[in-house]
Protein backbone atom coordinates (compact mmCIF):
# COMPACT_ATOMS: atom_id res chain seq x y z
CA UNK A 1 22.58 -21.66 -24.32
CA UNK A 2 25.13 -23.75 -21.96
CA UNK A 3 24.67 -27.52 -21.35
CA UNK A 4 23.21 -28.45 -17.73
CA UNK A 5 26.37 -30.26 -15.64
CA UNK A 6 25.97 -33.50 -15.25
CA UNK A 7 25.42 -35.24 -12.08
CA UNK A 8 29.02 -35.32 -9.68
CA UNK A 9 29.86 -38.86 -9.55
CA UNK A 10 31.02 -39.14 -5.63
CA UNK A 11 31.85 -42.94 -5.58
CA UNK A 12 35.24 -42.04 -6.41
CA UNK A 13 35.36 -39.45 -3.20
CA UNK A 14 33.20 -41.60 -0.78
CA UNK A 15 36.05 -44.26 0.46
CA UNK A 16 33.82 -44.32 3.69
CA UNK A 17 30.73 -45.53 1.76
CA UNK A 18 28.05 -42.64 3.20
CA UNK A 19 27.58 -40.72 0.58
CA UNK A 20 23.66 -40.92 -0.41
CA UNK A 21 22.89 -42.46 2.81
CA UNK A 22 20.23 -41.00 5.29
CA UNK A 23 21.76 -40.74 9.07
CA UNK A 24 19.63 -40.15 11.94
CA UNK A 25 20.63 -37.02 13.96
CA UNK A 26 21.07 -37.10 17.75
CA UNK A 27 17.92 -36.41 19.28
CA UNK A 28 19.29 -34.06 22.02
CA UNK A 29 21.28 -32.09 19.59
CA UNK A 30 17.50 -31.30 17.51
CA UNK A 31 16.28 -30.35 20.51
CA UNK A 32 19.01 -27.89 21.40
CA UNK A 33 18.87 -26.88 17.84
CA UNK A 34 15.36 -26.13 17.91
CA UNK A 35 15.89 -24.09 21.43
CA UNK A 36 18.07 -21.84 20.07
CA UNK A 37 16.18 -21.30 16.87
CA UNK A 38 13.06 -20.05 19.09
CA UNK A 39 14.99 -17.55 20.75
CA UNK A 40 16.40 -15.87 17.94
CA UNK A 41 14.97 -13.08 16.78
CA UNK A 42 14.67 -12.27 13.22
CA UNK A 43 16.60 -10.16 11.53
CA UNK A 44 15.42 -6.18 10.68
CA UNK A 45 15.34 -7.11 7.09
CA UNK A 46 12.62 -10.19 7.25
CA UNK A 47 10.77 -8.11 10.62
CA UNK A 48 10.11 -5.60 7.32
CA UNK A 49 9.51 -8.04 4.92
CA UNK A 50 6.55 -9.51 7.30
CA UNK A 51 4.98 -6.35 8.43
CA UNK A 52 5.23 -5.20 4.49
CA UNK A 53 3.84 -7.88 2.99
CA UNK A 54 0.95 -9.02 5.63
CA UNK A 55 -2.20 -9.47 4.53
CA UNK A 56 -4.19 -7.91 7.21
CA UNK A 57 -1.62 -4.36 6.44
CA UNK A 58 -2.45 -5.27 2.86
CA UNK A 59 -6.39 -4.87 3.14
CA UNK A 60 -5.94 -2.37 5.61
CA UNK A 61 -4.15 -0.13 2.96
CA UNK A 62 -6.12 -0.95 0.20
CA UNK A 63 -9.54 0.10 2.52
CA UNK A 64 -7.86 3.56 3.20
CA UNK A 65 -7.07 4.51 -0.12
CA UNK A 66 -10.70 3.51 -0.88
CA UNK A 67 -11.54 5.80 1.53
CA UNK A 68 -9.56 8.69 0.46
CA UNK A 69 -11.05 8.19 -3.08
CA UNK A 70 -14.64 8.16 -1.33
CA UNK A 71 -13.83 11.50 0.81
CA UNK A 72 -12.70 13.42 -2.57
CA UNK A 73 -15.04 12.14 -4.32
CA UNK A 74 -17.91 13.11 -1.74
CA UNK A 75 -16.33 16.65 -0.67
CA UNK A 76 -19.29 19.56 -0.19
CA UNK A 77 -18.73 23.04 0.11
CA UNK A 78 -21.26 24.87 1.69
CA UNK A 79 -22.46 28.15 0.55
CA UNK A 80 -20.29 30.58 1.98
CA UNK A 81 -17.11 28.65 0.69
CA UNK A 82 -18.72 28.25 -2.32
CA UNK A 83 -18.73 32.10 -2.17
CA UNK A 84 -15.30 32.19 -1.08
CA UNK A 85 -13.84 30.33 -3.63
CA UNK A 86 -15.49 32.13 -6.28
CA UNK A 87 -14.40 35.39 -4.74
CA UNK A 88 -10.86 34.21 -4.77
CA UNK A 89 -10.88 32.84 -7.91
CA UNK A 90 -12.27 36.59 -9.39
CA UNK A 91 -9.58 38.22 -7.30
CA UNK A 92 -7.08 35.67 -9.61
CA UNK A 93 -5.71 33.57 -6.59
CA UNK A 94 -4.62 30.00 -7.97
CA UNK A 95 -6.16 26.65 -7.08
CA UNK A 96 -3.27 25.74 -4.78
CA UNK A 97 -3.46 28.61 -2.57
CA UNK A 98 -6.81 28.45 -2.28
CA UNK A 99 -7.00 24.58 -1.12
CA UNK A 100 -3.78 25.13 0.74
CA UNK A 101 -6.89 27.59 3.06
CA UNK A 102 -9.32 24.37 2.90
CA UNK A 103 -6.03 21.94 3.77
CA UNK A 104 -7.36 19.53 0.69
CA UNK A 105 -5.59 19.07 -2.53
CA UNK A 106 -6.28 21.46 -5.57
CA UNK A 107 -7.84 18.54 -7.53
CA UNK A 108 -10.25 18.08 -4.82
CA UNK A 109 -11.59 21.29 -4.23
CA UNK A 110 -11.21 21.68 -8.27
CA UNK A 111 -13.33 18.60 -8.00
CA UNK A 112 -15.91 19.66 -5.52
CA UNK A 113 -15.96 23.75 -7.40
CA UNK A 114 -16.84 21.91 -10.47
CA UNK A 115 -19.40 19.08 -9.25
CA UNK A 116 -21.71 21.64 -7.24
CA UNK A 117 -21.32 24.67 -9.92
CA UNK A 118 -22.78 21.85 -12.51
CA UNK A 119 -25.35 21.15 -10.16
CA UNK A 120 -26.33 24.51 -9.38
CA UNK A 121 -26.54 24.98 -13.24
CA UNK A 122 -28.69 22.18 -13.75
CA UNK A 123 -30.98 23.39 -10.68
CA UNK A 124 -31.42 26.20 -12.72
CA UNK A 125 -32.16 24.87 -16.08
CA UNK A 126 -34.96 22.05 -14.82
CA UNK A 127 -38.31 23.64 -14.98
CA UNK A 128 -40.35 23.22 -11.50
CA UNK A 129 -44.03 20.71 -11.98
């Protein structure tokens, strides 16, 4: 661990004597200083930063991967896909290819396969009052 430096000692610098005293700036110079600092634009880098990093993008993003959760989650296939998928998978064709035909992801219509073949079982197995 290094020692913090001291404190610079500037009496021995400041012959003037205005070191560590406050000075009021020109007023017409601030304003012109101000001026040109509102019409500069800002830089690509910190334009990124703010678009990245705002919060209404934030909650925006944050809603529409909730949202993509929600539509895998609540994908249906109807009967005759139902039948097509189970065709295909007889016939051996893979996941992928299949879902690549339904443009969704293999995990969804995996998802989906699975979730309404359980259902149909348990349709099956509860007796009818």
């Amino acid at each position: 661990m290094t020692t913090p430096t001291p404190p610079r000692d500037l009496s021995e610098t400041d012959r003037a004597g205005i070191a560590g005293t406050l000075h009021t700036p020109d007023p017409a110079a601030v304003a012109r200083l101000r001026a040109l600092m509102a019409q500069q634009q800002p830089t690509p880098q910190a334009a990124a930063v703010n678009r990245q990093y705002s919060g209404d993008r934030i909650a925006a993003n944050i809603q529409r991967a909730a949202a993509a959760v929600n539509a895998r989650r609540t994908f249906v296939l109807s009967d005759e896909q139902m039948a097509d998928v189970e065709q295909r998978r007889v016939e051996g064709e893979s996941w992928e290819r299949i879902a690549k035909a339904y443009h969704k992801s293999h995990t969804t219509l995996m998802a989906a396969y699975e979730r309404q073949t359980r259902a149909r079982r348990r349709a099956g197995m509860e007796k009818p009052q």
